[in-house]
PDB file of N, CA and C in Angstrom:
ATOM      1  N   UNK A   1     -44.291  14.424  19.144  1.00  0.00           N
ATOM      2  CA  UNK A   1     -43.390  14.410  18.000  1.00  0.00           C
ATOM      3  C   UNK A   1     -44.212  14.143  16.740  1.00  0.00           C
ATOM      4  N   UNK A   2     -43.836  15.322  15.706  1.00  0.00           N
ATOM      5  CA  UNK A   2     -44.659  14.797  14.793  1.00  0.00           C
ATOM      6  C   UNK A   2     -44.453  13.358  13.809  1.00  0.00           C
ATOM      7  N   UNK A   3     -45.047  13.545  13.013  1.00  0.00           N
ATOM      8  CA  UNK A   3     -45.152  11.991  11.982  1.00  0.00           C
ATOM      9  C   UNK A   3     -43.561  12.598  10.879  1.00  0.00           C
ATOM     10  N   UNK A   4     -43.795  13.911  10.563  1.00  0.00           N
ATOM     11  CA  UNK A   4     -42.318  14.207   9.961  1.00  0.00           C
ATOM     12  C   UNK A   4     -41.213  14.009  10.418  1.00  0.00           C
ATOM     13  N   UNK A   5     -40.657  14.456  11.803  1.00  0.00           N
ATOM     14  CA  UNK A   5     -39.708  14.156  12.857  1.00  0.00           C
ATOM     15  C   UNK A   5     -39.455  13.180  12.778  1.00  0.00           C
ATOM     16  N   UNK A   6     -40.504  12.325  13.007  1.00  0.00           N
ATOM     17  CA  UNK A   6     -39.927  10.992  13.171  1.00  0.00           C
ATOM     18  C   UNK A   6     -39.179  10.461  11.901  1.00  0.00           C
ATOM     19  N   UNK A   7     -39.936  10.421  10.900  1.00  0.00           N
ATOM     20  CA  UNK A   7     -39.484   9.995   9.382  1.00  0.00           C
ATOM     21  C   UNK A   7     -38.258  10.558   9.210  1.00  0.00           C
ATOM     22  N   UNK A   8     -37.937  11.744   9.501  1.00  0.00           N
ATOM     23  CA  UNK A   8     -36.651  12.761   9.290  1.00  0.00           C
ATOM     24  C   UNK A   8     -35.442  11.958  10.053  1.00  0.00           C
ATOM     25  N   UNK A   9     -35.745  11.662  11.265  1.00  0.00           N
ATOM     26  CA  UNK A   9     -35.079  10.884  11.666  1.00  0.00           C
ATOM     27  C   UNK A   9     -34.859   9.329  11.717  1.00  0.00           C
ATOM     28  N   UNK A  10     -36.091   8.780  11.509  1.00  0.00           N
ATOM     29  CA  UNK A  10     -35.413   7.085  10.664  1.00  0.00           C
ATOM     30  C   UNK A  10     -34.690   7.462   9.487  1.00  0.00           C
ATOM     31  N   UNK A  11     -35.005   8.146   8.496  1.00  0.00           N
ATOM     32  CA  UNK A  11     -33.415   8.269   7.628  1.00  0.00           C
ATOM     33  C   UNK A  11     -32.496   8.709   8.091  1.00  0.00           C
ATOM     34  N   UNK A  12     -32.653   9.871   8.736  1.00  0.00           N
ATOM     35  CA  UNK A  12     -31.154   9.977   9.333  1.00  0.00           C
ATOM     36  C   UNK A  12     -30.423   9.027  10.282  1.00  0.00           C
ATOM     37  N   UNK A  13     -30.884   7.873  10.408  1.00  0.00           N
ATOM     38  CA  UNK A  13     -30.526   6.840  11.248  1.00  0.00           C
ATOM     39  C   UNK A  13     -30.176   5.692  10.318  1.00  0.00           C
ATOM     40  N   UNK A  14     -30.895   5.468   8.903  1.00  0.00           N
ATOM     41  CA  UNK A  14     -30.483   4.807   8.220  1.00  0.00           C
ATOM     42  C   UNK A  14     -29.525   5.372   7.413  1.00  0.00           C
ATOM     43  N   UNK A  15     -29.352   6.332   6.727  1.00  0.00           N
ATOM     44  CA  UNK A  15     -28.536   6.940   6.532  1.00  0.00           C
ATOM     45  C   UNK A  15     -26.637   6.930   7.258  1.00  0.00           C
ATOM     46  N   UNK A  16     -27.153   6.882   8.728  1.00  0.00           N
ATOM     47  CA  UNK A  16     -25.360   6.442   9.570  1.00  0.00           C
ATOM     48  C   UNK A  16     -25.551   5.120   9.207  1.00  0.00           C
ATOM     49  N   UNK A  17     -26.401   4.195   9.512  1.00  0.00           N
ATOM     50  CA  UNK A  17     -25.891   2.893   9.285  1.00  0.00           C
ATOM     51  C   UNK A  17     -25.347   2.753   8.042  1.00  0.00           C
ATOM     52  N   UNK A  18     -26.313   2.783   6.817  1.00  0.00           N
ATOM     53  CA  UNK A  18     -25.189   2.483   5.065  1.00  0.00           C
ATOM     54  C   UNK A  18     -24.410   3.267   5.134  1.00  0.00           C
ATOM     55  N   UNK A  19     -23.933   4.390   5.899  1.00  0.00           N
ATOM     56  CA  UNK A  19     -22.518   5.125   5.948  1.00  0.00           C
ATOM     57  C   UNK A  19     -21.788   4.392   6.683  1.00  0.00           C
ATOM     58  N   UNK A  20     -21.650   3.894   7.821  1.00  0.00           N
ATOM     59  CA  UNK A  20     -20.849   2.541   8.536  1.00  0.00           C
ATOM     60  C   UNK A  20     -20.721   1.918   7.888  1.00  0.00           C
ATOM     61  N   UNK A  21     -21.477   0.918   7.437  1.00  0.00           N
ATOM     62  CA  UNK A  21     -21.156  -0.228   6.601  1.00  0.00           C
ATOM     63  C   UNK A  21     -20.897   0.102   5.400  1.00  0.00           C
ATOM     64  N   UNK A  22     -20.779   1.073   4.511  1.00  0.00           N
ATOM     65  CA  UNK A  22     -19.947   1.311   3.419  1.00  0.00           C
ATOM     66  C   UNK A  22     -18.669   1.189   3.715  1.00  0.00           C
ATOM     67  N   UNK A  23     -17.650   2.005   5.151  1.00  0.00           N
ATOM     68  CA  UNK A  23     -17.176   2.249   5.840  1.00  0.00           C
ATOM     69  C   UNK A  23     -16.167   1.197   5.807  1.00  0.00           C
ATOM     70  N   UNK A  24     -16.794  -0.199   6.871  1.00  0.00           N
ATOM     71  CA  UNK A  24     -16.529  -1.489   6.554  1.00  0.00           C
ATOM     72  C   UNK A  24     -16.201  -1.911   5.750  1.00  0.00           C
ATOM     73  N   UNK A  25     -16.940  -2.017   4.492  1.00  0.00           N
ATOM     74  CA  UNK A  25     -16.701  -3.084   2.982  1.00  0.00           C
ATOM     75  C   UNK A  25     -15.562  -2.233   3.073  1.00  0.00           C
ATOM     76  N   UNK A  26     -14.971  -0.765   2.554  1.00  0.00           N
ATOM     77  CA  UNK A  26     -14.171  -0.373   2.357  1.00  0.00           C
ATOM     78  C   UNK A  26     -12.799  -0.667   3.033  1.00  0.00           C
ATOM     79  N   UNK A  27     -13.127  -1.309   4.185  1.00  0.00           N
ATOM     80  CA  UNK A  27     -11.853  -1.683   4.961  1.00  0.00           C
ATOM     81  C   UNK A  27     -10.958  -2.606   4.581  1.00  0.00           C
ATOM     82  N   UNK A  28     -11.377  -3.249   4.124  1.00  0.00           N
ATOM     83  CA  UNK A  28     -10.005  -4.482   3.583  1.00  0.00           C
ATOM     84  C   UNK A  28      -9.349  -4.036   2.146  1.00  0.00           C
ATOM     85  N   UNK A  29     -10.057  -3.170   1.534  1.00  0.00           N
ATOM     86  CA  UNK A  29      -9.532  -2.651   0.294  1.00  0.00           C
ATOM     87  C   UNK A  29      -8.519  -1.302   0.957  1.00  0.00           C
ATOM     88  N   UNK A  30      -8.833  -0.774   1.888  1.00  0.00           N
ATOM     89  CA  UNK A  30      -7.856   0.188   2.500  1.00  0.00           C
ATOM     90  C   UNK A  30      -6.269  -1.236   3.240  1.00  0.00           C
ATOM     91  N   UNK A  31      -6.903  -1.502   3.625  1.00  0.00           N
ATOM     92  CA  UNK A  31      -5.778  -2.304   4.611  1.00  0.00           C
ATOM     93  C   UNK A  31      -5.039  -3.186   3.610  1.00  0.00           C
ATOM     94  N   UNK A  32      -5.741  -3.444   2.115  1.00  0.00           N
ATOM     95  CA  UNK A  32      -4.682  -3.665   1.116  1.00  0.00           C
ATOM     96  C   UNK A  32      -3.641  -3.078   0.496  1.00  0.00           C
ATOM     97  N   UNK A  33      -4.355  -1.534   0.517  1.00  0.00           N
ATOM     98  CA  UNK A  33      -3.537  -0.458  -0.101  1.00  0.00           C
ATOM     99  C   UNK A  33      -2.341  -0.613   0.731  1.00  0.00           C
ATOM    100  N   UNK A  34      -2.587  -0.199   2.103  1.00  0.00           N
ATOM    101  CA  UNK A  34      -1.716  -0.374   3.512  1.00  0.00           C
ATOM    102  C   UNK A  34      -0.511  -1.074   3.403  1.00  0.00           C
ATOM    103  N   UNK A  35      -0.998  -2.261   3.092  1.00  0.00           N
ATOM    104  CA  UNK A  35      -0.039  -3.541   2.688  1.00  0.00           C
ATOM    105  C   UNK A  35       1.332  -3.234   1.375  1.00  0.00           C
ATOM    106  N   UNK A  36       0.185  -3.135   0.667  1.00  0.00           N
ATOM    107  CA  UNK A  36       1.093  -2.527  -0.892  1.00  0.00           C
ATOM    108  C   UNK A  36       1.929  -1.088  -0.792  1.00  0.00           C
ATOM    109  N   UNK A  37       1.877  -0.671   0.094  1.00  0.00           N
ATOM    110  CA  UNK A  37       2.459   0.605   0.192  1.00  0.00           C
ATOM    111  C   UNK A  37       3.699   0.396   1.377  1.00  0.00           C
ATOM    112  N   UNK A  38       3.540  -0.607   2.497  1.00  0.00           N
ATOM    113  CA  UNK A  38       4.480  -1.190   2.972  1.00  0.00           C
ATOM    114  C   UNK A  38       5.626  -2.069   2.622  1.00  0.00           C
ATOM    115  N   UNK A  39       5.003  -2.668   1.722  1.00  0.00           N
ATOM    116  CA  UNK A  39       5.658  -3.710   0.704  1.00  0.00           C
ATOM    117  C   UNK A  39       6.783  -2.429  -0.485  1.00  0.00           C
ATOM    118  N   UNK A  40       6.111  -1.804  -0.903  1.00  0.00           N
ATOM    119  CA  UNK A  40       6.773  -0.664  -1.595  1.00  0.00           C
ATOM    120  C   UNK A  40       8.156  -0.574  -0.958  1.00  0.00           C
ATOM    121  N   UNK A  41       7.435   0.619   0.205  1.00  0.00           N
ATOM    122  CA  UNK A  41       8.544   0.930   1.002  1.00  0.00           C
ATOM    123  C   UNK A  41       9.727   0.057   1.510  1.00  0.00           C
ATOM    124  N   UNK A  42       9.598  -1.437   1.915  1.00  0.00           N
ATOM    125  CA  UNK A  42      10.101  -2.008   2.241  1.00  0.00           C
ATOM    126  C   UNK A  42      11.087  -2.356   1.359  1.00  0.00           C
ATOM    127  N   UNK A  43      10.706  -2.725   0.271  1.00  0.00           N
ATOM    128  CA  UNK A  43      11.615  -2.855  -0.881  1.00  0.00           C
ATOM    129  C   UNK A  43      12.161  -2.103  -1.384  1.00  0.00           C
ATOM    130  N   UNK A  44      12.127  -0.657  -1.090  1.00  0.00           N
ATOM    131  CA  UNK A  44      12.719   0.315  -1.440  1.00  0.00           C
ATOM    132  C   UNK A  44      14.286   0.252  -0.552  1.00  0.00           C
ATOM    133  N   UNK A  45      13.844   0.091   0.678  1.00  0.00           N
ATOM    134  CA  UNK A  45      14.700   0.219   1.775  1.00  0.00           C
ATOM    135  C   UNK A  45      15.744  -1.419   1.861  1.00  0.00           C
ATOM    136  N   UNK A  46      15.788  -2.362   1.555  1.00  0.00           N
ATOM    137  CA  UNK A  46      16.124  -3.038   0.594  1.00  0.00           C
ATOM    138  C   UNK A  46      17.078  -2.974  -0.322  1.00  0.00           C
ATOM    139  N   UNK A  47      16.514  -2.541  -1.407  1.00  0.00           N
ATOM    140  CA  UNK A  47      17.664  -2.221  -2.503  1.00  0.00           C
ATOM    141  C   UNK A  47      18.797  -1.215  -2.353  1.00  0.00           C
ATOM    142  N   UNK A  48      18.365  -0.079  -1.157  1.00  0.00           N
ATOM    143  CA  UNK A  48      19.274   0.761  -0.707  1.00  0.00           C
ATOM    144  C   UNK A  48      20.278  -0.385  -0.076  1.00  0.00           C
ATOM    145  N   UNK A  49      19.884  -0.872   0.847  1.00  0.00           N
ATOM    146  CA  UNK A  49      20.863  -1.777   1.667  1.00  0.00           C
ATOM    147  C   UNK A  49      21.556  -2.461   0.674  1.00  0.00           C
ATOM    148  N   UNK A  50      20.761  -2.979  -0.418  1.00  0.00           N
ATOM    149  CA  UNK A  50      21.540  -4.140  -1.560  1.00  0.00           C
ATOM    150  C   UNK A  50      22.581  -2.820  -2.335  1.00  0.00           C
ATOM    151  N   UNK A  51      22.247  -1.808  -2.231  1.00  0.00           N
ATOM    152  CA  UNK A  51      22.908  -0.760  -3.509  1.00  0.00           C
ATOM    153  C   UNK A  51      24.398  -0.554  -2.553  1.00  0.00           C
ATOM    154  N   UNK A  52      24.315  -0.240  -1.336  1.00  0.00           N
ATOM    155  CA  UNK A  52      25.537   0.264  -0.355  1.00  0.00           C
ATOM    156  C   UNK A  52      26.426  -1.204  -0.311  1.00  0.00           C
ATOM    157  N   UNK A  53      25.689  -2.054   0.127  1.00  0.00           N
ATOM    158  CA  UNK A  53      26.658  -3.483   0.547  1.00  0.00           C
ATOM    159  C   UNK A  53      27.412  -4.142  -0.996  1.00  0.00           C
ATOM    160  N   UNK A  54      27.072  -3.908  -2.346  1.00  0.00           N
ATOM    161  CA  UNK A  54      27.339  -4.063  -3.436  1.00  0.00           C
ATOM    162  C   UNK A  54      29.010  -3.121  -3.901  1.00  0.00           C
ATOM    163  N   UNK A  55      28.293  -1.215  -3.140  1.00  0.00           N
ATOM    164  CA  UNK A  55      29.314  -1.072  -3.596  1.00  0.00           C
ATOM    165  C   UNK A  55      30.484  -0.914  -2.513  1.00  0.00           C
ATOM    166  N   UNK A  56      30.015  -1.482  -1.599  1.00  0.00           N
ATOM    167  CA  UNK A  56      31.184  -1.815  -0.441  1.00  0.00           C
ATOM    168  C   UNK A  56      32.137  -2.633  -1.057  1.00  0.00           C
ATOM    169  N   UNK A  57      31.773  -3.834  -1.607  1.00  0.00           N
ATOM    170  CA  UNK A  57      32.490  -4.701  -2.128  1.00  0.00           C
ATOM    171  C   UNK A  57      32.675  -4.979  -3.204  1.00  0.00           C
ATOM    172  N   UNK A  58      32.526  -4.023  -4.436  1.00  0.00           N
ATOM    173  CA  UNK A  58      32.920  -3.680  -5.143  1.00  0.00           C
ATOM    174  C   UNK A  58      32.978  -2.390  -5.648  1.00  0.00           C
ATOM    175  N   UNK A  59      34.065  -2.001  -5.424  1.00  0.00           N
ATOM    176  CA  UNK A  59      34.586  -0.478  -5.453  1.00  0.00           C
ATOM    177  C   UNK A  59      34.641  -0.230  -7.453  1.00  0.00           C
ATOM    178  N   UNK A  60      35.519  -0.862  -7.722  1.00  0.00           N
ATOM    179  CA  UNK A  60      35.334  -0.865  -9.133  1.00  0.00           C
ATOM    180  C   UNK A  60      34.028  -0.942  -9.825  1.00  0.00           C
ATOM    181  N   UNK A  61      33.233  -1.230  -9.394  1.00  0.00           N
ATOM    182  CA  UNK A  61      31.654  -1.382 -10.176  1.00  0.00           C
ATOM    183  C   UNK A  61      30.207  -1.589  -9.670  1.00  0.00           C
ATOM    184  N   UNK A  62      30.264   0.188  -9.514  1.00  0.00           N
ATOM    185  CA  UNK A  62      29.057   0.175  -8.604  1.00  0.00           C
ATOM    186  C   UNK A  62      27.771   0.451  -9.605  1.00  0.00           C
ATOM    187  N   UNK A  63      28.221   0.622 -11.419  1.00  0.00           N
ATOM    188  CA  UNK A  63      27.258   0.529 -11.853  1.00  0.00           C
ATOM    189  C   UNK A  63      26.703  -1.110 -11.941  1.00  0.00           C
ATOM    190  N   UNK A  64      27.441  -2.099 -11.792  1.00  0.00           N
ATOM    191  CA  UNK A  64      27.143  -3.090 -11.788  1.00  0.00           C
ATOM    192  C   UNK A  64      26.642  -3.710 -10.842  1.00  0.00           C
ATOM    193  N   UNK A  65      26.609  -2.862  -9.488  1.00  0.00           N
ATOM    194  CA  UNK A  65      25.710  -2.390  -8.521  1.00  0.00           C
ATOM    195  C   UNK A  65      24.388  -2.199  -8.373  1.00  0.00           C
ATOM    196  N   UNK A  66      24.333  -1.200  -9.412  1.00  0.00           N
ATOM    197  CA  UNK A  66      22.811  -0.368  -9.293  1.00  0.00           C
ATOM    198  C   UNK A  66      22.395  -1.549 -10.087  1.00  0.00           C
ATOM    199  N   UNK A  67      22.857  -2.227 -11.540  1.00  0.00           N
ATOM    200  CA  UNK A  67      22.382  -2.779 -12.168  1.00  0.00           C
ATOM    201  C   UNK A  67      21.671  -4.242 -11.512  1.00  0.00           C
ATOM    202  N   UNK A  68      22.527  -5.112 -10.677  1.00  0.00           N
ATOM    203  CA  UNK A  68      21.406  -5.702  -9.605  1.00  0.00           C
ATOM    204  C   UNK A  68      20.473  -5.468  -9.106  1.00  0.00           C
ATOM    205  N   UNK A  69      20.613  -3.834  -8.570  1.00  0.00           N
ATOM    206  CA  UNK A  69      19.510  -3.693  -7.409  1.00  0.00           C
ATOM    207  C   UNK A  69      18.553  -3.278  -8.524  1.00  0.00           C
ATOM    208  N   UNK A  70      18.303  -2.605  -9.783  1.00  0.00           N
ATOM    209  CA  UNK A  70      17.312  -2.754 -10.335  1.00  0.00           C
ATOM    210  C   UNK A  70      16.751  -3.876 -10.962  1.00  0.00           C
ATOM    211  N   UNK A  71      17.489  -4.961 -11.054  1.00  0.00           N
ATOM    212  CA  UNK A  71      17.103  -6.568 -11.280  1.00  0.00           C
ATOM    213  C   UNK A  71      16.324  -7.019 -10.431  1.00  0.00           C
ATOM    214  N   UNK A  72      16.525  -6.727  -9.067  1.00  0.00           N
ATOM    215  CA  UNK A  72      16.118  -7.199  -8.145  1.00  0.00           C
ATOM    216  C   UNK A  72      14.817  -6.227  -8.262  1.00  0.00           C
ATOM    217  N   UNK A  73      14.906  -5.327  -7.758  1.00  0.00           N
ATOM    218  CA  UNK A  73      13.281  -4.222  -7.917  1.00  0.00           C
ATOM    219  C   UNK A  73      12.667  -5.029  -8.988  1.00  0.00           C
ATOM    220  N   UNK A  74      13.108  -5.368  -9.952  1.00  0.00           N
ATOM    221  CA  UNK A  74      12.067  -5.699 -10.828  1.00  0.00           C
ATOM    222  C   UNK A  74      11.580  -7.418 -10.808  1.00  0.00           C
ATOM    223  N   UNK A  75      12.319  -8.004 -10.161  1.00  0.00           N
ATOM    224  CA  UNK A  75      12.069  -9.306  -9.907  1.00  0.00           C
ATOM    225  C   UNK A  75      11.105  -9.159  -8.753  1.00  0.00           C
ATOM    226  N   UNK A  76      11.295  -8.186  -7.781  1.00  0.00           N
ATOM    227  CA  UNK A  76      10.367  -8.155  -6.658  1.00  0.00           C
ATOM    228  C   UNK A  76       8.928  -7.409  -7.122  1.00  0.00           C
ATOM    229  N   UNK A  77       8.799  -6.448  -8.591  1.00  0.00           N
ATOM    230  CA  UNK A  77       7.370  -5.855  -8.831  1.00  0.00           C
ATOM    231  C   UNK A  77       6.963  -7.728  -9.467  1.00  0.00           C
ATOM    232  N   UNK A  78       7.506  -7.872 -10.397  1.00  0.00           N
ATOM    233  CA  UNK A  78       7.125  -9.079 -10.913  1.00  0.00           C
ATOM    234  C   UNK A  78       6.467 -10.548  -9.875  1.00  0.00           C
ATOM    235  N   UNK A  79       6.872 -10.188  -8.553  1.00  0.00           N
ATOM    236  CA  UNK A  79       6.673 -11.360  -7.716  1.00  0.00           C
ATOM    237  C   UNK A  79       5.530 -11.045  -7.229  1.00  0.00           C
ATOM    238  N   UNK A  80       5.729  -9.581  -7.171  1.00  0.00           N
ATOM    239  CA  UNK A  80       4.403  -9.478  -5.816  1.00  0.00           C
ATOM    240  C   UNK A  80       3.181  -8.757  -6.588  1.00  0.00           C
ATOM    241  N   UNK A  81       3.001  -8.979  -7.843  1.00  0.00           N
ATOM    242  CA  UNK A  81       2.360  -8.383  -9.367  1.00  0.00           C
ATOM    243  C   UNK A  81       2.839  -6.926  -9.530  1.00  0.00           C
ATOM    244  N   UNK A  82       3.264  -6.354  -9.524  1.00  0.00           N
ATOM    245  CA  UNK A  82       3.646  -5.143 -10.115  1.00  0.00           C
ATOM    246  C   UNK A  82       3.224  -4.140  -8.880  1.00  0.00           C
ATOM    247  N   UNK A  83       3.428  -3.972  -8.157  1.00  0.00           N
ATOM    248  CA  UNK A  83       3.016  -3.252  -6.903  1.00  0.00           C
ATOM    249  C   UNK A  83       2.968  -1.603  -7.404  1.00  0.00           C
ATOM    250  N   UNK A  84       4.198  -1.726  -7.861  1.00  0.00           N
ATOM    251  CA  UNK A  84       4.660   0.096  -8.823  1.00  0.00           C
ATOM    252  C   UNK A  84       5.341   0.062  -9.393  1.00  0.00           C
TER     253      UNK A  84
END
């Protein structure tokens, strides 16, 4: 094997490793996104439930309805810093 080969291939060997471990660091900043995008959703699904059970029980004023559940959305970006 020559002296090039070899060299060709310790970078290409170092090369996968700082690609793994970039990989890594990147992982908890993914599994945050993860989080924040669950949290989203969740609260989305939420205010639906708060928007239906509102105007269940009040038939007369379901804008006064929506107007909670966007109180609430916004009390919940405000809690959890502004998610969206």
């Amino acid at each position: 094997m020559s002296s090039m080969q070899q060299s060709s291939r310790c970078h290409l060997s170092t090369l996968r490793k700082l690609t793994v471990i970039t990989w890594m660091a990147q992982m908890p900043s993914l599994f945050y996104h993860l989080m924040l995008i669950f949290a989203a959703i969740l609260r989305m699904f939420c205010m639906c439930v708060l928007v239906r059970a509102l105007n269940r029980t009040t038939n007369r004023w379901p804008a006064a309805a929506t107007a909670v559940a966007v109180v609430t959305a916004a009390a919940a970006d405000w809690y959890y810093g502004g998610v969206l």
